[in-house]
N, C-alpha and C. Protein backbone atom coordinates (compact mmCIF):
# COMPACT_ATOMS: atom_id res chain seq x y z
N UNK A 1 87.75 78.84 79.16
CA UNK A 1 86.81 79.91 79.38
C UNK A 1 87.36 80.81 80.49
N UNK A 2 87.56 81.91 80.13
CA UNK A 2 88.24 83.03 80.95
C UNK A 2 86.90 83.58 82.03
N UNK A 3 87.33 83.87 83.43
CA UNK A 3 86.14 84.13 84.51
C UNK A 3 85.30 83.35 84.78
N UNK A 4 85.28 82.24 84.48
CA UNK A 4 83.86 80.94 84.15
C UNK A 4 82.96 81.84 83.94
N UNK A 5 83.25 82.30 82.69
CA UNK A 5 81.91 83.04 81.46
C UNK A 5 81.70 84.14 81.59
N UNK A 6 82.06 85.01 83.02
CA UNK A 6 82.07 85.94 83.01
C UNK A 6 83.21 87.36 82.37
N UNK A 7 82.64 88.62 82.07
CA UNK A 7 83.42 89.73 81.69
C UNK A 7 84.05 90.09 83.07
N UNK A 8 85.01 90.52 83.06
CA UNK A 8 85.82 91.69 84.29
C UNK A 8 84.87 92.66 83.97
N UNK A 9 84.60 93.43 85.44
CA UNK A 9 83.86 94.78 85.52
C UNK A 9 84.39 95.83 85.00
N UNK A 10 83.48 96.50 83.97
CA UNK A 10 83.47 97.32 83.18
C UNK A 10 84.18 96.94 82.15
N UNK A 11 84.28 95.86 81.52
CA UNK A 11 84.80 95.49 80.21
C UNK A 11 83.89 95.37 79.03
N UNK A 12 83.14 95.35 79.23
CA UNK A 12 81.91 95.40 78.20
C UNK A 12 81.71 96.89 77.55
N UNK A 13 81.40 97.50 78.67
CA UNK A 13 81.60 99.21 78.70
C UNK A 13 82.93 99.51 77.89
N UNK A 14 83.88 99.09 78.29
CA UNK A 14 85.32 99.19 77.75
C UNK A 14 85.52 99.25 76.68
N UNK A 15 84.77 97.55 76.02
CA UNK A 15 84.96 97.21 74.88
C UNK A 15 83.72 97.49 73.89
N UNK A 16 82.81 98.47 73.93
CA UNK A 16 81.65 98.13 73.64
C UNK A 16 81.77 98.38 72.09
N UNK A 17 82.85 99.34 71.46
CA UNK A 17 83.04 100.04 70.03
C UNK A 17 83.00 98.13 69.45
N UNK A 18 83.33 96.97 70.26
CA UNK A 18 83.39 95.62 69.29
C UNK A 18 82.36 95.10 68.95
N UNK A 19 81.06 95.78 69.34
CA UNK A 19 79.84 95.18 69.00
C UNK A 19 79.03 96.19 68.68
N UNK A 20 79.80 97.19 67.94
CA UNK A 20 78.46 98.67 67.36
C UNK A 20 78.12 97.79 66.18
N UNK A 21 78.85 96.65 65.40
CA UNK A 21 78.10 96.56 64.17
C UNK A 21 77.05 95.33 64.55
N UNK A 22 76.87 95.18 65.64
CA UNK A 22 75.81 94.32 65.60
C UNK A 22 74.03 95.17 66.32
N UNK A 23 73.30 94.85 65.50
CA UNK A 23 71.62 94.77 66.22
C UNK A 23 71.96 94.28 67.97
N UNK A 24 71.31 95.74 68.27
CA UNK A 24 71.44 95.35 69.79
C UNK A 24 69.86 95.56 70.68
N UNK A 25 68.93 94.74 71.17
CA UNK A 25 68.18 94.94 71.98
C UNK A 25 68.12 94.33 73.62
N UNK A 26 67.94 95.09 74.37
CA UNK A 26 67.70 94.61 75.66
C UNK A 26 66.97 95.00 76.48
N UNK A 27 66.04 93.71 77.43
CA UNK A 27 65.07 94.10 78.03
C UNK A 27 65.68 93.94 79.43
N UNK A 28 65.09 94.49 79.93
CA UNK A 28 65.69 94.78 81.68
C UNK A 28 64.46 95.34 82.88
N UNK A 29 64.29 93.99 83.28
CA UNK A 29 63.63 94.23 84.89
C UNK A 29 64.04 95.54 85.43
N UNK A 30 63.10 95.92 85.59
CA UNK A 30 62.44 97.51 86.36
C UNK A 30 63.45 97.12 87.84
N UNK A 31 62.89 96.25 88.58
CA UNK A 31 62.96 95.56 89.55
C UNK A 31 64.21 94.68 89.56
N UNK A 32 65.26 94.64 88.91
CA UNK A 32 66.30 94.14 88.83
C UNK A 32 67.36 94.34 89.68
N UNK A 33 67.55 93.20 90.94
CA UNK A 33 68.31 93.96 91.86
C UNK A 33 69.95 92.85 91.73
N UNK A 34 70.02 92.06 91.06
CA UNK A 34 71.43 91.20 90.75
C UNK A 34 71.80 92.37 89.20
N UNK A 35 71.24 92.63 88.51
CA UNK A 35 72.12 93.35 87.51
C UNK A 35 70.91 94.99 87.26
N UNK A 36 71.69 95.81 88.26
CA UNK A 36 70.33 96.77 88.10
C UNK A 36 70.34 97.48 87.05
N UNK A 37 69.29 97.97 86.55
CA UNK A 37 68.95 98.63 85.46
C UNK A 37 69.33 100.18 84.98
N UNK A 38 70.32 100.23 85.97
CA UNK A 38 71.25 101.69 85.27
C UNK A 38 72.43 101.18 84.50
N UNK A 39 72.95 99.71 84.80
CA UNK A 39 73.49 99.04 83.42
C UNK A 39 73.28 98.44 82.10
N UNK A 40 72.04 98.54 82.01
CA UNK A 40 71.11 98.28 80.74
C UNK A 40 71.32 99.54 80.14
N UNK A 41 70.70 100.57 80.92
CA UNK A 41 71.08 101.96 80.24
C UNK A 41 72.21 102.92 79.76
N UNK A 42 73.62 102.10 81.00
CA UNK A 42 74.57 102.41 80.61
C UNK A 42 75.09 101.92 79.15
N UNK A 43 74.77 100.80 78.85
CA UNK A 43 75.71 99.78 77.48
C UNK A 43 74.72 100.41 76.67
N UNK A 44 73.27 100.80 76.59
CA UNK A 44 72.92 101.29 75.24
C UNK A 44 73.28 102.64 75.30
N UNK A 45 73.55 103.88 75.88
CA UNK A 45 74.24 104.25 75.79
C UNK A 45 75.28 104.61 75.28
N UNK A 46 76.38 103.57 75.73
CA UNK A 46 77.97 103.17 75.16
C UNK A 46 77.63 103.12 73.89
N UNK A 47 76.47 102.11 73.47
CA UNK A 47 76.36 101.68 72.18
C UNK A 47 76.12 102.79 71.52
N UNK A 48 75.33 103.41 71.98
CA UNK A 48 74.52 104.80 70.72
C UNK A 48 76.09 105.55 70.96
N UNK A 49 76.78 106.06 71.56
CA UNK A 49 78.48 106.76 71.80
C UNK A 49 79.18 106.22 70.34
N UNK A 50 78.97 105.08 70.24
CA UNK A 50 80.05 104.38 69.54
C UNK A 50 79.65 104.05 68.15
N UNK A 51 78.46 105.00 67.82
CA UNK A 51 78.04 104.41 66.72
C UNK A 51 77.04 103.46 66.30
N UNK A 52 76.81 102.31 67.20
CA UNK A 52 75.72 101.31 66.85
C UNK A 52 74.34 102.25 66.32
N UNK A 53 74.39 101.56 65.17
CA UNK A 53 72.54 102.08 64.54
C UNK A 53 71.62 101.19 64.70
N UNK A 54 71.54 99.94 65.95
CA UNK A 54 70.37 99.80 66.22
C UNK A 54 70.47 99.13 67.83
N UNK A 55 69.60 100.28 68.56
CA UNK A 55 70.02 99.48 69.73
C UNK A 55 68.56 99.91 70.41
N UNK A 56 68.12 98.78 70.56
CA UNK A 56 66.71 98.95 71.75
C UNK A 56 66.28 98.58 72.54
N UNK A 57 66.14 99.28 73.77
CA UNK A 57 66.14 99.19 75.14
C UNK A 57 65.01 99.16 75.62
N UNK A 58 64.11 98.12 76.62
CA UNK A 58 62.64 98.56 76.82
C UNK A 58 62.79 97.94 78.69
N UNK A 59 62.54 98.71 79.72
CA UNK A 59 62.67 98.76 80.78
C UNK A 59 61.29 98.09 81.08
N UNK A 60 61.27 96.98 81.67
CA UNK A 60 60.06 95.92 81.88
C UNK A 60 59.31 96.37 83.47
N UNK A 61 58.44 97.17 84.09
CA UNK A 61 58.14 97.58 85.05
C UNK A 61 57.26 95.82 85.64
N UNK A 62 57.31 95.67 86.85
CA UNK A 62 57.26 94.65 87.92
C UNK A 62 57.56 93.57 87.27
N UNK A 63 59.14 93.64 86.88
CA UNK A 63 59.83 92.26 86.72
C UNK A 63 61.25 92.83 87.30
N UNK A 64 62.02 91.80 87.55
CA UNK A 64 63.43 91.67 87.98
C UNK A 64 64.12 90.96 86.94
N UNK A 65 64.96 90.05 87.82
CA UNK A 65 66.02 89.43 87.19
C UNK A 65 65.72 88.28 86.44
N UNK A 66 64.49 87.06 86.49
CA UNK A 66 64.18 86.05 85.77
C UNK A 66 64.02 86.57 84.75
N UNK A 67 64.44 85.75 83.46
CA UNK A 67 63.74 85.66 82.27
C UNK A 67 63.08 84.82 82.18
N UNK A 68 62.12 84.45 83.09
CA UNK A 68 61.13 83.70 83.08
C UNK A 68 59.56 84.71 83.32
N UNK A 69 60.06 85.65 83.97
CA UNK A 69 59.20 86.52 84.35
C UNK A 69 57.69 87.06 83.33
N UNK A 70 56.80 86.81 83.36
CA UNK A 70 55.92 87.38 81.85
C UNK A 70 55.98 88.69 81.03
N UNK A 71 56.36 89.19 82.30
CA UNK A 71 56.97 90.57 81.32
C UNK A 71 57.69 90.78 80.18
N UNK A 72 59.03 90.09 81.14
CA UNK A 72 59.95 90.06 80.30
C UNK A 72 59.67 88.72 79.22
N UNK A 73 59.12 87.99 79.07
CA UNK A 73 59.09 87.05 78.24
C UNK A 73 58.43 87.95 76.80
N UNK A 74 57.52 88.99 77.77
CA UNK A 74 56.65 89.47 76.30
C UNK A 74 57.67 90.55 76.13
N UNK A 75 58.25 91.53 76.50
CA UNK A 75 58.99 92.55 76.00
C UNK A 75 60.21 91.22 74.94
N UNK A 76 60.85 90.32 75.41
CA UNK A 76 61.58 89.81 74.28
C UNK A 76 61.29 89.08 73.19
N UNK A 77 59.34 88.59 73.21
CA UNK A 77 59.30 88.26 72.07
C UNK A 77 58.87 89.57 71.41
N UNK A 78 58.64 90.54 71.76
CA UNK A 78 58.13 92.15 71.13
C UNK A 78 59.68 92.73 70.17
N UNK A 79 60.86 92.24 71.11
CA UNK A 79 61.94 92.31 70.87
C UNK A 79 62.64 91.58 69.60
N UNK A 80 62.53 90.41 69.63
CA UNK A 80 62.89 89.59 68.47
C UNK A 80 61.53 89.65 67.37
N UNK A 81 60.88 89.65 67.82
CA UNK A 81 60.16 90.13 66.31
C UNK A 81 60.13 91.90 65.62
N UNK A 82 60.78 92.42 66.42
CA UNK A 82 61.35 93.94 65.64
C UNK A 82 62.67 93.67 65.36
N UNK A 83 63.34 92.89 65.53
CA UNK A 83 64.66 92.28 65.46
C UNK A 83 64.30 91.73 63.58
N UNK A 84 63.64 90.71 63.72
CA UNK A 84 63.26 89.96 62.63
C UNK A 84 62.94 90.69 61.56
N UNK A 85 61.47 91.60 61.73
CA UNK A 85 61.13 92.98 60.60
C UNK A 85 62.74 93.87 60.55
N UNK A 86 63.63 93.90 61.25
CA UNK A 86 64.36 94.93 60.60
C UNK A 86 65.53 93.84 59.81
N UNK A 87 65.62 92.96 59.82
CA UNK A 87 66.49 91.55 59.37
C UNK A 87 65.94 92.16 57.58
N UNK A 88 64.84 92.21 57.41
CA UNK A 88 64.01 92.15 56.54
C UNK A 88 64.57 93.54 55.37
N UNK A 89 64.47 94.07 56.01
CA UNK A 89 64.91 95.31 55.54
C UNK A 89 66.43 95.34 54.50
């Protein structure tokens, strides 16, 4: 495992044209101060640049970084079940 799991900075960004063909959603603490939330916005972004036709972004106001947080627990099951209806399709 290259970085112990981690990407080099700005490689994701870099590489992002390797994952336009996939369904992309992400939720992101308002309040996110370990990965702040102008990089959520940056990669969908990248993604919509590069082509991806599905990418959705929902900015979780008074949550941070847990995904334990209730917010964010409900923005990602809101998430995977629009994930699921468009599976459908």
């Amino acid at each position: 495992m290259r970085n112990a799991g981690f990407l080099c900075r700005g490689e994701l960004l870099d590489r992002v044209d390797r994952i336009k063909h996939l369904k992309v959603a992400i939720c992101h603490g308002r309040g996110d101060y370990v990965c702040q939330p102008q990089a959520a916005w940056r990669l969908a972004q990248g993604l919509r640049k590069v082509g991806c036709a599905y990418v959705d972004l929902e900015f979780v106001s008074g949550a941070g970084h847990s995904d334990s947080e209730p917010g964010l627990v409900d923005a990602m099951i809101r998430a995977s079940d629009k994930l699921a209806e468009s599976l459908k399709d």
